[in-house]
Protein backbone atom coordinates (compact mmCIF):
# COMPACT_ATOMS: atom_id res chain seq x y z
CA UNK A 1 3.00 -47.79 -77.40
CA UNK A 2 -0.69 -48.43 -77.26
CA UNK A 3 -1.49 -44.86 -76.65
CA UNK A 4 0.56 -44.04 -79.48
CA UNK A 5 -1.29 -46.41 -81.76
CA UNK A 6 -4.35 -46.07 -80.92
CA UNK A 7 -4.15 -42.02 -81.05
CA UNK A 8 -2.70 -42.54 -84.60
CA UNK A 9 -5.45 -45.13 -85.46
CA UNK A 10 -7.95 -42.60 -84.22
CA UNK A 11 -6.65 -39.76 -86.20
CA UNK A 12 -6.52 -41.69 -89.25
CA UNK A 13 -9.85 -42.34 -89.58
CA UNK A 14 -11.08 -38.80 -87.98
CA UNK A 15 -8.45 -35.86 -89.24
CA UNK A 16 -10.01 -32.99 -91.06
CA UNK A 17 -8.98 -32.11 -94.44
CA UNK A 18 -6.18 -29.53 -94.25
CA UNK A 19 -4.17 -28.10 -97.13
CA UNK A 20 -0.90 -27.80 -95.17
CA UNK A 21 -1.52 -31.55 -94.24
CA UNK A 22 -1.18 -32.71 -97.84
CA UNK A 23 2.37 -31.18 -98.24
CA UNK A 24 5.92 -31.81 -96.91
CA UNK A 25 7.30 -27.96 -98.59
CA UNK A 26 8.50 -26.74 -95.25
CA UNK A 27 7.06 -22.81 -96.39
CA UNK A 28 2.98 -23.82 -96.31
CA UNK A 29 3.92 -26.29 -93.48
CA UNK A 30 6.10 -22.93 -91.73
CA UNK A 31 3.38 -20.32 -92.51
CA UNK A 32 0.42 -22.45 -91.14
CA UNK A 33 2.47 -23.22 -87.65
CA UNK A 34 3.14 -19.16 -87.57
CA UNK A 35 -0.51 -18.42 -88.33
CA UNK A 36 -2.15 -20.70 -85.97
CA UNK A 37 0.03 -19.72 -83.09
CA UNK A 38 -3.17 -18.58 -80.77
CA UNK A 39 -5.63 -19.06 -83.67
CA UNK A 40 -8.10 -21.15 -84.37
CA UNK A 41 -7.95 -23.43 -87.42
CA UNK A 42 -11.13 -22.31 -88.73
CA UNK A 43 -10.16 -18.31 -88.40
CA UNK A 44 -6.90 -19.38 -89.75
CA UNK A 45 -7.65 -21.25 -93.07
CA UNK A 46 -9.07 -18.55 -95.29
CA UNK A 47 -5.85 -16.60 -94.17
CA UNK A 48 -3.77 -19.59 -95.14
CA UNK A 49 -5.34 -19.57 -98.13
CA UNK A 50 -5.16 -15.86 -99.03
CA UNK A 51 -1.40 -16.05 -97.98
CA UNK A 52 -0.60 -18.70 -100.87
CA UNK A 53 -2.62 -17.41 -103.35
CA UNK A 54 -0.38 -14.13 -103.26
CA UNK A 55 2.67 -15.57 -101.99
CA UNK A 56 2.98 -18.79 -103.49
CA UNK A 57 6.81 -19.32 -102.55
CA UNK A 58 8.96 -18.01 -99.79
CA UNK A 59 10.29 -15.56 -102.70
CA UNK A 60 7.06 -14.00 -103.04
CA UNK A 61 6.49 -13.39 -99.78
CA UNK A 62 10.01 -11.88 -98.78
CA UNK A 63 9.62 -9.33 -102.04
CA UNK A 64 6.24 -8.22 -100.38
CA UNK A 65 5.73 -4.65 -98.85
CA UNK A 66 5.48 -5.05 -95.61
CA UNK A 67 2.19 -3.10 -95.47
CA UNK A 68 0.54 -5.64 -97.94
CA UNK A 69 1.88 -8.44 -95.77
CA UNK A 70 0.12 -6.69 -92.59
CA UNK A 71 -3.07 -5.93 -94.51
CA UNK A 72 -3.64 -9.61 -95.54
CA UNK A 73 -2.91 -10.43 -92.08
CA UNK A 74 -5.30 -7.83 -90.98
CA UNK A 75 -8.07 -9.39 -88.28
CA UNK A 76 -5.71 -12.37 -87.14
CA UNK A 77 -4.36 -10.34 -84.58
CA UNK A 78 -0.61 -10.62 -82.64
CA UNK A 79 0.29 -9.04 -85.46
CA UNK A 80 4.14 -9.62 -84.68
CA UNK A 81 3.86 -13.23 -85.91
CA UNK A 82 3.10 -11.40 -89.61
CA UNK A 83 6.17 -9.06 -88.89
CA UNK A 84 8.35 -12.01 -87.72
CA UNK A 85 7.44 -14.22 -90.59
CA UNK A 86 7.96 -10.96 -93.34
CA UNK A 87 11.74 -10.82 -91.67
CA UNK A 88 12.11 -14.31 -91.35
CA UNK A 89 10.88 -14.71 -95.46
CA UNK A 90 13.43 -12.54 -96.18
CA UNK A 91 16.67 -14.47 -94.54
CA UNK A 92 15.37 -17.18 -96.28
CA UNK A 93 15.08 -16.00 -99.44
CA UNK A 94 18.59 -14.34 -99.29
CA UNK A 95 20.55 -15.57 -96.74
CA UNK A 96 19.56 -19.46 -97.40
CA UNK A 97 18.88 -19.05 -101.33
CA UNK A 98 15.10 -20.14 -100.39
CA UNK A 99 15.92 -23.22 -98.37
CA UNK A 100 14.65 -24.19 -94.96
CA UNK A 101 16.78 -24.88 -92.29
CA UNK A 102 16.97 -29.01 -92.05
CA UNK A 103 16.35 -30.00 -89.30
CA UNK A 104 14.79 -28.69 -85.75
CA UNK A 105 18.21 -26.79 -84.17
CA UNK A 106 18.31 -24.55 -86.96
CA UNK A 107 14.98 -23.89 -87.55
CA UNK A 108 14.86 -22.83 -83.80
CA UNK A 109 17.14 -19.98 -84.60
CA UNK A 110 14.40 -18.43 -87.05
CA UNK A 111 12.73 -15.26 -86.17
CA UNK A 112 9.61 -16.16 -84.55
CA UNK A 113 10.17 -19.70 -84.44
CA UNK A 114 9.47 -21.50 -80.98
CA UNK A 115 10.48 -25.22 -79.84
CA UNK A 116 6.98 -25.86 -80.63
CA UNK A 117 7.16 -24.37 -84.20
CA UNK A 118 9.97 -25.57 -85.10
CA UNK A 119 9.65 -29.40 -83.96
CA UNK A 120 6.29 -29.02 -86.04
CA UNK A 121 7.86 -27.84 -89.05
CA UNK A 122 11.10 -30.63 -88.16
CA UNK A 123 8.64 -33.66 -87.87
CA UNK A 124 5.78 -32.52 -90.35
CA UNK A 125 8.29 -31.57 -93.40
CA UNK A 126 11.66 -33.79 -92.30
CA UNK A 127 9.75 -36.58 -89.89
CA UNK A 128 12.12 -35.68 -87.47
CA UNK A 129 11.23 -37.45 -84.23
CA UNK A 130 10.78 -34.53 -82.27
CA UNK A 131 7.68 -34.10 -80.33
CA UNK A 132 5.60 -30.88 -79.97
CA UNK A 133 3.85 -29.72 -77.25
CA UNK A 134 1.27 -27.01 -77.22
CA UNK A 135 -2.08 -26.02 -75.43
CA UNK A 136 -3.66 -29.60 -76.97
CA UNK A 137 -0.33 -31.64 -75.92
CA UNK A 138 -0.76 -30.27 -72.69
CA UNK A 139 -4.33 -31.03 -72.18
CA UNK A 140 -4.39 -34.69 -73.59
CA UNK A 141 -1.41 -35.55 -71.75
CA UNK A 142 -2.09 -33.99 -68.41
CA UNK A 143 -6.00 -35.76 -68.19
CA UNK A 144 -4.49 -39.27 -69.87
CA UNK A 145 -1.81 -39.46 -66.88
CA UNK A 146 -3.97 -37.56 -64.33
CA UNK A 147 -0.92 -34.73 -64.01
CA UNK A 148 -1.83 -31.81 -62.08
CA UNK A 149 1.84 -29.56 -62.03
CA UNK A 150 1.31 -26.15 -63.07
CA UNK A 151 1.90 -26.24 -67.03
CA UNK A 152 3.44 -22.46 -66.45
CA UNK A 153 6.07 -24.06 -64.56
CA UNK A 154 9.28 -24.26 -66.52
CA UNK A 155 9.84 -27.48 -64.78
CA UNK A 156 6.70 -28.99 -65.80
CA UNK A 157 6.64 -27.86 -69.82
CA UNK A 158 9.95 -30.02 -69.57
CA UNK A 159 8.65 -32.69 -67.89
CA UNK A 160 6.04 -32.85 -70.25
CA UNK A 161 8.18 -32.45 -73.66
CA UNK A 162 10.50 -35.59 -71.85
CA UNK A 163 6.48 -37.31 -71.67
CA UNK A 164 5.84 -36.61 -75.41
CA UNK A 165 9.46 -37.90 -76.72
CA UNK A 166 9.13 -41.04 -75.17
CA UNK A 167 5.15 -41.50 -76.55
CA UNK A 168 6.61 -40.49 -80.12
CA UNK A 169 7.35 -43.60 -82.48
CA UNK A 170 10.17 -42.51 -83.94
CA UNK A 171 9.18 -43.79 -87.53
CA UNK A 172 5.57 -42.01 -87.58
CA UNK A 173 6.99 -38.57 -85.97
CA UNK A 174 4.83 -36.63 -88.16
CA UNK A 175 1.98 -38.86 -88.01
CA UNK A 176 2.02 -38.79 -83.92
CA UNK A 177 2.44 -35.10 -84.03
CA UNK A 178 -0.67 -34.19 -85.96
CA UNK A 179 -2.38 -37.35 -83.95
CA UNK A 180 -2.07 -35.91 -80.73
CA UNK A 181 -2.90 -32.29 -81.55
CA UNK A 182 -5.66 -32.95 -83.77
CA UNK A 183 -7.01 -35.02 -80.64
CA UNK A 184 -6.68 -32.13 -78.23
CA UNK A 185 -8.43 -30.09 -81.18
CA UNK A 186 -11.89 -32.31 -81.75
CA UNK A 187 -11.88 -34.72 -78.69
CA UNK A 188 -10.06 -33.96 -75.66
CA UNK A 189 -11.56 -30.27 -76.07
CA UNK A 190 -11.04 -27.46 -72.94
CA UNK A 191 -14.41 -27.61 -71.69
CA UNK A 192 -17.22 -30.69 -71.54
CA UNK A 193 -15.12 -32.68 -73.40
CA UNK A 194 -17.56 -36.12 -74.71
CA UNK A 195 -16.06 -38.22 -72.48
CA UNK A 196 -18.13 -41.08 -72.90
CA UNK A 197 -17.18 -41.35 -76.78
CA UNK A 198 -13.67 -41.41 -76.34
CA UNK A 199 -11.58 -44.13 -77.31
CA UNK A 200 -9.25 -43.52 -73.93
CA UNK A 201 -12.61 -44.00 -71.62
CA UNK A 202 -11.54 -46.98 -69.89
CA UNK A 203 -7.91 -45.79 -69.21
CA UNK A 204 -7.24 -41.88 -68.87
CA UNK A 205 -6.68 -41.80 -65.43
CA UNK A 206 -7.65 -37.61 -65.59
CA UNK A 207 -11.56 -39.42 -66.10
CA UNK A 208 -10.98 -42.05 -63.77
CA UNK A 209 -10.32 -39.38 -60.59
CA UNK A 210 -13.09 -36.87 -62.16
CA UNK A 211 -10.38 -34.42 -62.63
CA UNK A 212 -10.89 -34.31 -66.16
CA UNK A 213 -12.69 -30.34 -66.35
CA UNK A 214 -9.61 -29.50 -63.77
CA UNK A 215 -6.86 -30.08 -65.95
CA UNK A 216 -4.41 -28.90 -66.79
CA UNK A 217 -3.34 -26.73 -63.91
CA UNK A 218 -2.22 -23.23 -65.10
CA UNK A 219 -2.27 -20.74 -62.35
CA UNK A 220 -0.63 -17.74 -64.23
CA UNK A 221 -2.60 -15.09 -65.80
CA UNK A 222 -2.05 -12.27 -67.88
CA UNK A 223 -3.07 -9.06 -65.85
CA UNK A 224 -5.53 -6.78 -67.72
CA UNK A 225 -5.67 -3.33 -67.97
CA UNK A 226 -8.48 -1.30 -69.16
CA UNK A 227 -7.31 1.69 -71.85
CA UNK A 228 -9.68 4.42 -73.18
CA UNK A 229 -9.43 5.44 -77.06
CA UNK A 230 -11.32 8.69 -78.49
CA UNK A 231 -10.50 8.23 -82.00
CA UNK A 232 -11.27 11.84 -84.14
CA UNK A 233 -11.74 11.09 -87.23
CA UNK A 234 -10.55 14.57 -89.13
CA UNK A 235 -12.14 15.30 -92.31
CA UNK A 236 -11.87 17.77 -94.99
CA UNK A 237 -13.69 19.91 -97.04
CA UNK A 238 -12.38 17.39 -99.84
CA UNK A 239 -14.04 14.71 -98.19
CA UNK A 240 -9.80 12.86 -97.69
CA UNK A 241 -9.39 11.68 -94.22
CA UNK A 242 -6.11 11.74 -92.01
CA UNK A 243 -4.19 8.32 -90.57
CA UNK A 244 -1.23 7.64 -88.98
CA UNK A 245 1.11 4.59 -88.95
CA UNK A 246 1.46 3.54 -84.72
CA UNK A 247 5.00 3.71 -84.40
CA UNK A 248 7.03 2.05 -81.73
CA UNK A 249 6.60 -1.20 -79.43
CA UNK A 250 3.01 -1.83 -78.42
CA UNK A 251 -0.06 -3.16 -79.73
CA UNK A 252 -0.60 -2.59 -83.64
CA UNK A 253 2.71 -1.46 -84.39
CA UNK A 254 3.10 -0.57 -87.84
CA UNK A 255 -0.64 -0.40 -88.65
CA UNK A 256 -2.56 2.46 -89.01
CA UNK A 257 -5.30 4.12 -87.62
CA UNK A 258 -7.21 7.67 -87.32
CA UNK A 259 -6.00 10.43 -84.50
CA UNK A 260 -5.83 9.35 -81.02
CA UNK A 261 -6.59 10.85 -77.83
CA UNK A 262 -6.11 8.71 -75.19
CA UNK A 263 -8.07 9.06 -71.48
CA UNK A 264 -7.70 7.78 -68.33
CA UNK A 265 -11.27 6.75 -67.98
CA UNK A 266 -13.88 7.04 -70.47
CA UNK A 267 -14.79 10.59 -71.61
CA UNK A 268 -17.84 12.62 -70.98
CA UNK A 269 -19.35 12.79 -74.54
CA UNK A 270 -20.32 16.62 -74.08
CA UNK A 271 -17.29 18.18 -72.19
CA UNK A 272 -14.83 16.47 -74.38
CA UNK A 273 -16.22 17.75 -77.30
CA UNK A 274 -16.09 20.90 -75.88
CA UNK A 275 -12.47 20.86 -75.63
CA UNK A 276 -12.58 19.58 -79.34
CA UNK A 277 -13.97 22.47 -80.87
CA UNK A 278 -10.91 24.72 -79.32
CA UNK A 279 -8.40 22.59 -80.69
CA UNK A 280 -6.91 23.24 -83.75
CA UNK A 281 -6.10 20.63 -85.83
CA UNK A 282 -3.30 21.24 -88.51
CA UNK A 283 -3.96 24.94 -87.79
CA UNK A 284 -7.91 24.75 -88.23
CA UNK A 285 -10.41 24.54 -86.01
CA UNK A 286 -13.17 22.38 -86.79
CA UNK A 287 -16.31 23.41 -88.55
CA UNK A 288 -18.78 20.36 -86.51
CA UNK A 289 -17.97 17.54 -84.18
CA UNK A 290 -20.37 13.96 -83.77
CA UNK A 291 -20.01 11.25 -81.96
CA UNK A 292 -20.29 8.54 -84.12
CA UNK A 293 -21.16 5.27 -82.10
CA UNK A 294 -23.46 6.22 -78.99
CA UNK A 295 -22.51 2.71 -77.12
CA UNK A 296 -19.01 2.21 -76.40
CA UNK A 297 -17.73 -0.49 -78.19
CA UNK A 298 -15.57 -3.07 -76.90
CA UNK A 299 -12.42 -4.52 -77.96
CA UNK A 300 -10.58 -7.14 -75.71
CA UNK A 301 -7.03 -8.27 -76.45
CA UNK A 302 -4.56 -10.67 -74.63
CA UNK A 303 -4.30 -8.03 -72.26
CA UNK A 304 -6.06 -5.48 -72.70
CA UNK A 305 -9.43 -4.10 -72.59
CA UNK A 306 -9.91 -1.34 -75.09
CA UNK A 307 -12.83 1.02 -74.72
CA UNK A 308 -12.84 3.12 -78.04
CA UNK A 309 -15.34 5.78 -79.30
CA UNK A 310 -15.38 7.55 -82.60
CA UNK A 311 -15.90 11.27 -83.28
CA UNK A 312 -16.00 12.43 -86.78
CA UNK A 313 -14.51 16.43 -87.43
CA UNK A 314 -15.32 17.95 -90.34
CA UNK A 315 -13.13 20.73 -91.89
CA UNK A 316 -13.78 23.72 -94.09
CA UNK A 317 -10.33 23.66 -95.50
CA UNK A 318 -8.05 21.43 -97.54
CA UNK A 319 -5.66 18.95 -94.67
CA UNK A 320 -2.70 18.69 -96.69
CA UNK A 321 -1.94 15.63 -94.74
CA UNK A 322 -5.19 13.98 -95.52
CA UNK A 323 -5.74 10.78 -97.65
CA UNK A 324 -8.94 9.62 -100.44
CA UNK A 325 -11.18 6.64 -99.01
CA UNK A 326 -9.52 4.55 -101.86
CA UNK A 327 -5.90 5.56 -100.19
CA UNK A 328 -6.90 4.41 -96.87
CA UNK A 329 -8.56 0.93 -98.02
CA UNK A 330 -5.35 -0.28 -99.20
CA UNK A 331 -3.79 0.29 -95.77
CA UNK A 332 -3.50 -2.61 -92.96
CA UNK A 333 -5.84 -1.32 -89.78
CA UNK A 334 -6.48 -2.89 -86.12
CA UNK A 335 -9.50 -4.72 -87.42
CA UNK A 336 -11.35 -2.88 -84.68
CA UNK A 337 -10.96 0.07 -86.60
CA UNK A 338 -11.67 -1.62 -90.62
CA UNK A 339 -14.61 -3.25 -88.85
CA UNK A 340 -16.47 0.26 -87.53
CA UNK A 341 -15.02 1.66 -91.48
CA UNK A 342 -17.28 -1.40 -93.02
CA UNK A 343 -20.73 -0.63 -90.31
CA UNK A 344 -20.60 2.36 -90.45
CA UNK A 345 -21.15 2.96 -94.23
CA UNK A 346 -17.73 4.92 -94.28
CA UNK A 347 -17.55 6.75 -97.64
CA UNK A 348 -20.72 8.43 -96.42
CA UNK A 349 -19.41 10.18 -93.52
């Protein structure tokens, strides 16, 4: 138990100010898990923010279009969790009359709730003594006991969740919970961690056999692949543009985003726009064709590298299909795409 106390006297007198913190209302405690699932505190809190500001209950946010939902969410990326949590809103709202689950087995059968998620929400809103392991859990705990199994090993996320139970006082579950994170978050840090200032100096075993910039041990990772987008941005004599919702399973499903051509490697600038000014476009050829960033710019995801270049095509006719600038603003883009809108000085093109 001295590791428990001394992580909780640590925390006490080093925990950062958080608004989801000051709250046991499972719905801020629920929507701050969801949106810091692979995000950052810091690029998560104005989103927090913006989120309860428009959706103040779990009502609110199950009445919301799903394209408002997604265009608040818009820049946080895995944008499934905003999907999942607009779904999961909704069986609240209806199904449950607006109440949480009680207690951590039912919460686990919510739509994009995790065992991780949903022992947060369990100990942070009920102080339920179930323990939570994520990415921090994992670190702390694997340098404090010097444990070097692979951590994407089934076998060893158990063996570490059976670690955390039996380190969680059972009185202060949400009070360990936070502890142990919020350690992983500002001290035990992934790389050069200030081991000298820690209070665990003398006894994490992790610093005692140097191992400390070696753990944990995760051997999996997630293969890359390199994709190639020519986006043509069609535009017509109006001066309306034409989107598209992505449809389907894959990245950015349900968002929106200008015409896409997809290569297998990166096209030449001055033979694909060749082949542009053949191709009719909602039965019109177009009148010019630029390329609108000369450097290729960059996008990286979990998984994928994205190479994307822009080419704006001006029409001479009417696109029946085509949208105003103040249409398009209101709709929820890859925030690749609203980025290179905002440089780029779009209501000029």
């Amino acid at each position: 138990m001295e590791f428990s106390n001394s992580l909780i006297k640590w925390y006490l007198q080093n925990k950062r100010d958080l608004p989801w913190r000051n709250t046991i209302n499972p719905y801020p405690i629920w929507l701050s898990e969801i949106m810091l699932q692979q995000t950052r505190v810091a690029q998560g809190l104005p989103y927090f923010m913006a989120f309860m500001e428009a959706f103040p209950t779990v009502f609110d946010l199950a009445n919301a279009e799903e394209e408002q939902v997604l265009k608040l969410w818009q820049g946080l990326g895995y944008y499934s969790r905003a999907r999942n949590l607009h779904a999961t809103a909704k069986y609240i709202a209806t199904e449950l009359k607006g109440d949480f689950p009680p207690n951590y087995d039912q919460l686990l059968q919510l739509k994009g709730v995790g065992e991780y998620t949903a022992a947060a929400i369990a100990s942070f809103a009920y102080n339920e003594p179930v323990a939570v392991v994520d990415g921090n859990v994992f670190r702390v705990l694997s340098r404090y006991f010097n444990m070097d199994n692979d951590i994407s090993d089934g076998k060893t996320k158990k063996e570490f969740q059976i670690l955390a139970q039996q380190l969680l006082p059972n009185d202060k579950a949400a009070l360990f919970n936070q502890a142990i994170m919020e350690f992983g978050a500002l001290q035990c840090v992934p790389k050069n961690p200030d081991c000298g200032n820690c209070i665990f100096s003398s006894s994490c075993a992790g610093l005692q056999h140097k191992k400390v910039n070696t753990l944990p041990v995760k051997s999996k990772k997630t293969k890359v692949t390199n994709k190639f987008f020519n986006y043509l941005i069609l535009k017509d004599i109006q001066g309306n543009f034409v989107v598209q919702k992505r449809e389907g399973k894959g990245i950015w499903e349900n968002l929106y985003e200008f015409t896409l051509i997809e290569t297998p490697e990166m096209s030449n600038e001055i033979n694909f726009m060749n082949q542009l000014k053949v191709t009719k476009f909602y039965n019109q050829l177009p009148a010019d064709i630029n390329l609108l960033n000369t450097e290729v710019i960059q996008h990286k995801l979990s998984h994928q590298n994205l190479h994307i270049q822009f080419y704006i095509l001006n029409f001479n006719q009417k696109i029946k299909e085509a949208k105003s600038l103040s249409e398009i603003q209101k709709l929820p883009f890859p925030i690749v795409i609203h980025n290179f809108m905002q440089t780029h000085c779009f209501n000029s093109l």
